[in-house]
N, C-alpha and C. Protein backbone atom coordinates (compact mmCIF):
# COMPACT_ATOMS: atom_id res chain seq x y z
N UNK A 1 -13.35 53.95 149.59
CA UNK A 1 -13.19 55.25 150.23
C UNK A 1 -14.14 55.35 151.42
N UNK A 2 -13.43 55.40 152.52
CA UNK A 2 -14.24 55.98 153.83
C UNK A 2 -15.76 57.04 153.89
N UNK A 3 -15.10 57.86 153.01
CA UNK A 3 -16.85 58.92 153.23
C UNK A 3 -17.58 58.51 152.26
N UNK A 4 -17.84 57.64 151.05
CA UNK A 4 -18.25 57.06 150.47
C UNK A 4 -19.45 55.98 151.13
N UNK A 5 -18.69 54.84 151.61
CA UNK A 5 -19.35 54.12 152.33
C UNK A 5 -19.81 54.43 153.56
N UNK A 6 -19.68 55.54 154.37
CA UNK A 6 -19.98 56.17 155.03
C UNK A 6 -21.33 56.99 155.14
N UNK A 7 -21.87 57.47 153.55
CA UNK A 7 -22.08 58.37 153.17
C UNK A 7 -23.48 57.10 152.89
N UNK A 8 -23.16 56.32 152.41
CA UNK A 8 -24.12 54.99 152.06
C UNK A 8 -24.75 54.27 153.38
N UNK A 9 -24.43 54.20 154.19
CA UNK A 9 -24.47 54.00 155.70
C UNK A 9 -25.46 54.99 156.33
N UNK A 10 -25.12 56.07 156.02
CA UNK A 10 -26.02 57.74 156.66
C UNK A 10 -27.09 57.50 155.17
N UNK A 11 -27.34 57.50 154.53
CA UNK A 11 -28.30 57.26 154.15
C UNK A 11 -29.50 56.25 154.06
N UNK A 12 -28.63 54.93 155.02
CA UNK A 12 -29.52 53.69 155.09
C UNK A 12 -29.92 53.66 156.45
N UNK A 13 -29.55 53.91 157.03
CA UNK A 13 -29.31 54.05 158.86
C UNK A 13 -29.76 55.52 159.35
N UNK A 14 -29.52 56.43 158.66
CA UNK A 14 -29.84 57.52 159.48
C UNK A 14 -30.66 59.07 158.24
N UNK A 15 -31.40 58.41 157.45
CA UNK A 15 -31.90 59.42 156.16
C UNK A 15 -31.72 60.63 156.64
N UNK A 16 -32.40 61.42 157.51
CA UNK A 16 -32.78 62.84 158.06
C UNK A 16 -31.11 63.24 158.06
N UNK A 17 -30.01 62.68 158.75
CA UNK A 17 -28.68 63.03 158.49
C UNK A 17 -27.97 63.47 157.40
N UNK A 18 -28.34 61.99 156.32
CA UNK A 18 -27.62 62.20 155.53
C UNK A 18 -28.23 63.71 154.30
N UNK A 19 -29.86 63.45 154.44
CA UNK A 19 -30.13 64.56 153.64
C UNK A 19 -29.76 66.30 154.07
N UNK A 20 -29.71 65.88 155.18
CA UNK A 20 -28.88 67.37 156.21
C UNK A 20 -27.72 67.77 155.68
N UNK A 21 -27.04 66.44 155.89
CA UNK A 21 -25.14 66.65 154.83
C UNK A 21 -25.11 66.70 153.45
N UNK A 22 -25.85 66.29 152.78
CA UNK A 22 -26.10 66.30 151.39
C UNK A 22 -26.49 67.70 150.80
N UNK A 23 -27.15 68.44 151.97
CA UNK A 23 -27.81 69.81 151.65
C UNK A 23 -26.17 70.66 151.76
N UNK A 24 -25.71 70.56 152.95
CA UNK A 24 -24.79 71.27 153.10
C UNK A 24 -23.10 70.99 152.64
N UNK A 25 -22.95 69.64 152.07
CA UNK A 25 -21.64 68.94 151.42
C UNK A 25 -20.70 70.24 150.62
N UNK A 26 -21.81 71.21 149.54
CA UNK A 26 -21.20 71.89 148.46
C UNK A 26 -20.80 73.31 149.72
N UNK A 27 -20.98 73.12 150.75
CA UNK A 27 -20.35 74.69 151.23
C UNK A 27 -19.42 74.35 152.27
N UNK A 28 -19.08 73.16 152.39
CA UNK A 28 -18.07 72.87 153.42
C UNK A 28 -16.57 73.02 153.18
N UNK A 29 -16.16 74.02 153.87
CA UNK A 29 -14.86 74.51 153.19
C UNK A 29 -13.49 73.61 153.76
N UNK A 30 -13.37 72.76 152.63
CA UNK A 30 -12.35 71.68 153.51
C UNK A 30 -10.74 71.85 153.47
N UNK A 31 -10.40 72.96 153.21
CA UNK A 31 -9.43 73.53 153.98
C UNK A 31 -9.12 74.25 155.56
N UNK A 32 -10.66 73.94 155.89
CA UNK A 32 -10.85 74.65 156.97
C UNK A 32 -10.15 73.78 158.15
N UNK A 33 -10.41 72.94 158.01
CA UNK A 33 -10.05 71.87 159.04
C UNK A 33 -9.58 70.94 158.27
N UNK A 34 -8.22 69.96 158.92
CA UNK A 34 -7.38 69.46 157.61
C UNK A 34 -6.99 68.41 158.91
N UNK A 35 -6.64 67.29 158.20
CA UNK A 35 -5.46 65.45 158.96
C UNK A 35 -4.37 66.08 158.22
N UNK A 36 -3.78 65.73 159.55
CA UNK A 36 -2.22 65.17 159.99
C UNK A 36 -2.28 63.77 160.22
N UNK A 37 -1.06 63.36 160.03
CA UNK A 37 -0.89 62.02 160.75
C UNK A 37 0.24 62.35 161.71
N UNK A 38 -0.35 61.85 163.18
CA UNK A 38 0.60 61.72 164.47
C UNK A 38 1.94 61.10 164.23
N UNK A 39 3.11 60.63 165.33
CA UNK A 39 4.38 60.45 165.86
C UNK A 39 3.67 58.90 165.85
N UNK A 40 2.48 58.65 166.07
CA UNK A 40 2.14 57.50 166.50
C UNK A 40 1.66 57.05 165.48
N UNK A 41 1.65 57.63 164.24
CA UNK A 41 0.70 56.86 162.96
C UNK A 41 -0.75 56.71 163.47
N UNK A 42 -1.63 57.58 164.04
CA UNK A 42 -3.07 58.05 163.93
C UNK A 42 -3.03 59.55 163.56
N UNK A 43 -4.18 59.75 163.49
CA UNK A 43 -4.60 60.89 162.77
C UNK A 43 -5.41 61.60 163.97
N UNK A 44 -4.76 63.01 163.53
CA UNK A 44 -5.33 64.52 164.30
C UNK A 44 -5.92 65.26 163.00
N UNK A 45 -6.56 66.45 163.88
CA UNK A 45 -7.37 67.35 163.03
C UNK A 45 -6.73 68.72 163.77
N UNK A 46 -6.59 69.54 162.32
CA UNK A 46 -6.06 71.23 162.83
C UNK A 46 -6.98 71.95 161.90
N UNK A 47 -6.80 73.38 163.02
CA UNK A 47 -7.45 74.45 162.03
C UNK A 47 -6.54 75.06 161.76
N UNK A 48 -5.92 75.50 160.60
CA UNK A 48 -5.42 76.58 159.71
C UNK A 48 -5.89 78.03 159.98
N UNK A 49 -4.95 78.63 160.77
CA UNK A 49 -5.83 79.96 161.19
C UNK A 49 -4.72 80.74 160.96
N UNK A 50 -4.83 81.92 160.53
CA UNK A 50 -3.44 82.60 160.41
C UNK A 50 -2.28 82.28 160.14
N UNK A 51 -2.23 81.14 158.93
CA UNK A 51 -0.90 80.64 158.83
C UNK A 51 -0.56 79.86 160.25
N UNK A 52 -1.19 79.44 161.21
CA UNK A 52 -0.97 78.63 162.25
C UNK A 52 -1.66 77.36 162.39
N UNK A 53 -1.43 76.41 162.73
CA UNK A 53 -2.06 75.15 163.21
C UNK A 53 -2.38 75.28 164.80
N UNK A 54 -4.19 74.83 164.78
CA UNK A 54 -4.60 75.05 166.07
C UNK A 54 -4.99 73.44 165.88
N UNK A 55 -4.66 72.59 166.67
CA UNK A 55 -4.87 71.42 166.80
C UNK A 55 -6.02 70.86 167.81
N UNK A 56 -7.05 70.36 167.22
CA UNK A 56 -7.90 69.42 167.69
C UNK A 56 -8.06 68.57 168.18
N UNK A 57 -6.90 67.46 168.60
CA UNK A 57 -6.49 66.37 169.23
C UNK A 57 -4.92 67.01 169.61
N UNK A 58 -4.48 65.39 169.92
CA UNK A 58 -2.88 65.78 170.76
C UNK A 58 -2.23 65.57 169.59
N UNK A 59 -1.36 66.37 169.18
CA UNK A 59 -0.11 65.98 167.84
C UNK A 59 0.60 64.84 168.04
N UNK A 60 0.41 64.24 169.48
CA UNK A 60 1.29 62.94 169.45
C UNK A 60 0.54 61.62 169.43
N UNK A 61 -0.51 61.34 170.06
CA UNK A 61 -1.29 60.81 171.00
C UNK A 61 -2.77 60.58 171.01
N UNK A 62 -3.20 60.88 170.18
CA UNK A 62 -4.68 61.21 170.08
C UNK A 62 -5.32 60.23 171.35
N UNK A 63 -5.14 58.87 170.71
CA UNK A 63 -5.83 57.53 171.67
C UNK A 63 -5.52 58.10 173.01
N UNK A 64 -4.25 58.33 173.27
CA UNK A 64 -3.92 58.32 174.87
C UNK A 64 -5.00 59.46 175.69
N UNK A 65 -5.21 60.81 175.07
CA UNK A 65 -5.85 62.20 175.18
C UNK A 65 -7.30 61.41 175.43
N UNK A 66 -7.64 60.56 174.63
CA UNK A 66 -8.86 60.00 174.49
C UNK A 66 -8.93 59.13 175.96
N UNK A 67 -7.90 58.21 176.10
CA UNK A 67 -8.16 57.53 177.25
C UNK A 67 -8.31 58.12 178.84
N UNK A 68 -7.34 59.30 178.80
CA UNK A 68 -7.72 59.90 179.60
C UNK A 68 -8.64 60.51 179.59
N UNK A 69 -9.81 61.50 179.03
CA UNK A 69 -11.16 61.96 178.84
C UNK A 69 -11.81 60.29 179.57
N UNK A 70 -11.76 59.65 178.80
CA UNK A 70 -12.93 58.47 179.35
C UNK A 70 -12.78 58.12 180.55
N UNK A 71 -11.71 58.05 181.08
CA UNK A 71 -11.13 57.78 182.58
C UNK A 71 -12.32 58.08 183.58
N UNK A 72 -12.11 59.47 182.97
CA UNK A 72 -12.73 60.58 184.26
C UNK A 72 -14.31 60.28 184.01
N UNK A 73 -14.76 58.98 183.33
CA UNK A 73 -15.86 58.89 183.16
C UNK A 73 -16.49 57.64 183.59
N UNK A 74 -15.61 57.04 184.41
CA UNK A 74 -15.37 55.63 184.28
C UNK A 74 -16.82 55.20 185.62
N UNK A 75 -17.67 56.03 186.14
CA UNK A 75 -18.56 55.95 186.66
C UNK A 75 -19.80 55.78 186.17
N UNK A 76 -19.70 55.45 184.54
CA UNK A 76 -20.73 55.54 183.21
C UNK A 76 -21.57 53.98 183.92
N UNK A 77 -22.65 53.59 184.10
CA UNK A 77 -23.67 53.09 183.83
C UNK A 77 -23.99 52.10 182.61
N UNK A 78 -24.14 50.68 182.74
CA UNK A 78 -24.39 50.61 181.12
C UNK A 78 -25.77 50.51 181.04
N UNK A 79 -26.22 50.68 180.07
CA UNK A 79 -27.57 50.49 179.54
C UNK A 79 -28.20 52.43 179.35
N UNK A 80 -27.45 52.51 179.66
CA UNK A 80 -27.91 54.23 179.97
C UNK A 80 -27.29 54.90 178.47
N UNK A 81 -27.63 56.38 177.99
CA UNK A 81 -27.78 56.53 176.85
C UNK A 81 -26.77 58.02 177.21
N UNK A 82 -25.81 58.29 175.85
CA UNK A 82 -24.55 59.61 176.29
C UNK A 82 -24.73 60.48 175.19
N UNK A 83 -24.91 61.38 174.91
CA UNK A 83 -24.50 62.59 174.01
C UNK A 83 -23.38 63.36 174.04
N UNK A 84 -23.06 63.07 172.79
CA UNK A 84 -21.62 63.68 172.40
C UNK A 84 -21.98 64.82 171.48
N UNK A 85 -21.15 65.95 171.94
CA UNK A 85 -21.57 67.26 171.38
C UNK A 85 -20.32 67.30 170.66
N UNK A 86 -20.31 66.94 169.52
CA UNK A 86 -18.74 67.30 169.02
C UNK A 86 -17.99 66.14 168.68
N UNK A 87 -17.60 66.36 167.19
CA UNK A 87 -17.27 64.35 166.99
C UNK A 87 -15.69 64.57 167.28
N UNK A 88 -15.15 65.39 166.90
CA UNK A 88 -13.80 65.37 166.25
C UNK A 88 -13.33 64.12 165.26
N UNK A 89 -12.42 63.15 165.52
CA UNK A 89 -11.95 62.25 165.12
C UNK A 89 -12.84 60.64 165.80
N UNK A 90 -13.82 61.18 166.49
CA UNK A 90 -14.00 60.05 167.21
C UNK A 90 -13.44 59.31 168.08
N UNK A 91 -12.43 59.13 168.50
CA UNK A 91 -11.96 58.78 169.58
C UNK A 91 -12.48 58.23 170.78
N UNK A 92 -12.66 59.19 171.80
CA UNK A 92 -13.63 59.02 172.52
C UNK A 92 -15.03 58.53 172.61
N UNK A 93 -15.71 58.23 171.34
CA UNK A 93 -16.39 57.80 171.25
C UNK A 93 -16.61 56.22 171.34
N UNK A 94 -15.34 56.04 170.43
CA UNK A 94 -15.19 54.71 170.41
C UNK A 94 -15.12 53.57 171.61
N UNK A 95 -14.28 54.53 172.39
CA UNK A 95 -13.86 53.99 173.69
C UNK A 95 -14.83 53.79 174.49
N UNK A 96 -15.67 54.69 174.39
CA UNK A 96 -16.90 54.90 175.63
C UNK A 96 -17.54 53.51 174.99
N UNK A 97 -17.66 53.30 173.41
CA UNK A 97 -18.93 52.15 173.25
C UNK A 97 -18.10 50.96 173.65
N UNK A 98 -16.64 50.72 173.62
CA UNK A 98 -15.98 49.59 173.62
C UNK A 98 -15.99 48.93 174.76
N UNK A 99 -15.79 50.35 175.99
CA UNK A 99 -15.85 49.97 177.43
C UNK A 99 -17.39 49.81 178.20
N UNK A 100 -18.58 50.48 177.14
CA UNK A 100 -19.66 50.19 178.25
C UNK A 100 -20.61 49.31 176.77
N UNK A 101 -20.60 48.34 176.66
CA UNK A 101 -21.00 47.39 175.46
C UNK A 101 -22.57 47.63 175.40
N UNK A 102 -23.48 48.17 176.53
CA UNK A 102 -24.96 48.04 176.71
C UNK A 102 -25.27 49.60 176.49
N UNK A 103 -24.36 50.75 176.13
CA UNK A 103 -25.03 51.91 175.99
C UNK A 103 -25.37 52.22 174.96
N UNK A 104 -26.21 53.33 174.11
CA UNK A 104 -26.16 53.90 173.05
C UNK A 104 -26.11 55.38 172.98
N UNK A 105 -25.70 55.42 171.76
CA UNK A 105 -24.98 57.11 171.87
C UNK A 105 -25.22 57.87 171.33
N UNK A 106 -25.92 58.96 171.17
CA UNK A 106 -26.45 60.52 170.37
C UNK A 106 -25.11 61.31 169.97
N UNK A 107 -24.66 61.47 168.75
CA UNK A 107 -23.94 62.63 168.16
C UNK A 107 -24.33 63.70 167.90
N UNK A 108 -23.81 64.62 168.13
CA UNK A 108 -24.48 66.07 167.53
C UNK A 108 -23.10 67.22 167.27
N UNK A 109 -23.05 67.28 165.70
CA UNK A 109 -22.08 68.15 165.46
C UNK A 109 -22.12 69.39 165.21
N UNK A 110 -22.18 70.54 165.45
CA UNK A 110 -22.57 71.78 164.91
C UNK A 110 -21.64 72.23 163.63
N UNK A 111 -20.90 71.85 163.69
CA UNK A 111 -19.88 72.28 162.90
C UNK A 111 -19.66 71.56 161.56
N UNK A 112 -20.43 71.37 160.43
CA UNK A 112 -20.07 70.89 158.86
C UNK A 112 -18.79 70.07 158.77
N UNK A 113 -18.00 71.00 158.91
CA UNK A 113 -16.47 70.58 158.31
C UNK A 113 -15.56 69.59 159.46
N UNK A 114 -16.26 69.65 160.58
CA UNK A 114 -15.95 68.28 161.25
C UNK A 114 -16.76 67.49 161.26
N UNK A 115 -17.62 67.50 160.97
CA UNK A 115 -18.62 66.16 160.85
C UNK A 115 -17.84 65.49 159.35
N UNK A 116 -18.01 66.40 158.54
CA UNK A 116 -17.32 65.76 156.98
C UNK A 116 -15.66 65.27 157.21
N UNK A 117 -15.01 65.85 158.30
CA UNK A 117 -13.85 65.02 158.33
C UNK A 117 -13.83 63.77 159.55
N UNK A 118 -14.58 63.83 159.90
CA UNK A 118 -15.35 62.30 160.65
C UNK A 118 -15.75 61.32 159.89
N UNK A 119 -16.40 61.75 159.07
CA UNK A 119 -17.26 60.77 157.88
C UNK A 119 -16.08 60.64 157.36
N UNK A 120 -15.18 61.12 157.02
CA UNK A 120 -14.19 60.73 155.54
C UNK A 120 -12.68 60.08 156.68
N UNK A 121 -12.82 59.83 157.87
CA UNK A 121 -12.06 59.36 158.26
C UNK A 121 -12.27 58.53 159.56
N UNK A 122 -13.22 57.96 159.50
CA UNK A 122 -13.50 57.23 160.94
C UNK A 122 -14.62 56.27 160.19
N UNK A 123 -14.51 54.95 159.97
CA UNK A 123 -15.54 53.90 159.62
C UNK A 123 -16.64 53.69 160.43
N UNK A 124 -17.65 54.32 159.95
CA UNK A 124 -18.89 53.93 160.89
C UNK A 124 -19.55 52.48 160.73
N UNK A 125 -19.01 51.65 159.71
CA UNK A 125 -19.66 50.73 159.38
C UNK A 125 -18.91 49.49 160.91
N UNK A 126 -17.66 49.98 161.36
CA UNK A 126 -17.37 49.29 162.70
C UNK A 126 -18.12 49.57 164.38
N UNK A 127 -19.20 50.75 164.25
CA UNK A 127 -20.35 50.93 164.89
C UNK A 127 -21.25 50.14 164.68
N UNK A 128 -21.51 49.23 165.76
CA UNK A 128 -22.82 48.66 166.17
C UNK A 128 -24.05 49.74 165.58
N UNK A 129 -24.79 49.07 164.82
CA UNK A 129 -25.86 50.04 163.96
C UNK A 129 -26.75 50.69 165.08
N UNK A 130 -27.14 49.71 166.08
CA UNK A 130 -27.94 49.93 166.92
C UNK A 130 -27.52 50.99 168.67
N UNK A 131 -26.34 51.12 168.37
CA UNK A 131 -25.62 51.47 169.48
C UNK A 131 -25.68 52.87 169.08
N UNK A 132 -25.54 53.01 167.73
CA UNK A 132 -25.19 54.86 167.26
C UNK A 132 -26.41 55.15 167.57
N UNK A 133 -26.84 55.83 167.76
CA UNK A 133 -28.60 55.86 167.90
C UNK A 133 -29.31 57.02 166.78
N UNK A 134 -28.13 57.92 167.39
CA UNK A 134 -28.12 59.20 166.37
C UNK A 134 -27.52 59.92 166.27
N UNK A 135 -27.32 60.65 164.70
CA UNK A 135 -26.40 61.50 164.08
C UNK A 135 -27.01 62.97 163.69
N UNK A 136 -26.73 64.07 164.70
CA UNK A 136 -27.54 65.21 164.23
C UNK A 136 -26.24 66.01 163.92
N UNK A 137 -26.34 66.89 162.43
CA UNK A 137 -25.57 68.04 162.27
C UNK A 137 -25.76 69.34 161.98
N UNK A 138 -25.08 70.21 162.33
CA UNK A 138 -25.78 71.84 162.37
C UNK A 138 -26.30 72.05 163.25
């Protein structure tokens, strides 16, 4: 299971994280934010709001949504260091480490219930240990 080993990972690699998520695991309301699987066989994230789906990625496309975001970034520097405010699905993240191989990258999620559907659906153990640099949540 993904947030499992995940969860084993944030505790070997990043303690101060995982005891952060560990504090807050029992109040994360995980209906709040819920996977779909795309047209494309990847996975989006929605919020359930009023009997409506407010979608977090593209319902079709996620990667593509992603490639374009990085595009417009494509003036990135390597060796230089990026903060990401907001994991969602990761995506973008990925891309940025794939395309600039010498950077490292600061996460910071405010939000519980997407950080926990990050962890339970995105393998961090395919992150360069040394590249994540850091994982802050709340």
């Amino acid at each position: 299971m993904i947030l499992l080993d995940n969860i084993n990972i944030l505790r070997k690699t990043h303690p101060n994280t995982w005891n952060t998520f560990k504090s807050l695991e029992n109040n994360i309301d995980k209906d709040f934010i819920k996977t779909e699987e795309t047209r494309k066989g990847d996975k989006t994230l929605y919020i359930n709001k009023n009997n409506k789906k407010i979608y977090l990625h593209s319902r079709y496309n996620p990667m593509r949504e992603a490639e374009a975001i990085v595009e417009k970034y494509k003036e990135i520097r390597n060796g230089v260091a990026i903060i990401f405010y907001g994991t969602g699905l990761g995506y973008h993240i990925k891309l940025i480490l794939e395309r600039y191989p010498d950077i490292k990258c600061y996460i910071y999620e405010p939000v519980p219930e997407l950080i926990y559907n990050f962890l339970a659906n995105v393998d961090l153990g395919g992150f360069k240990r040394n590249r994540l640099a850091e994982i802050s949540i709340g």
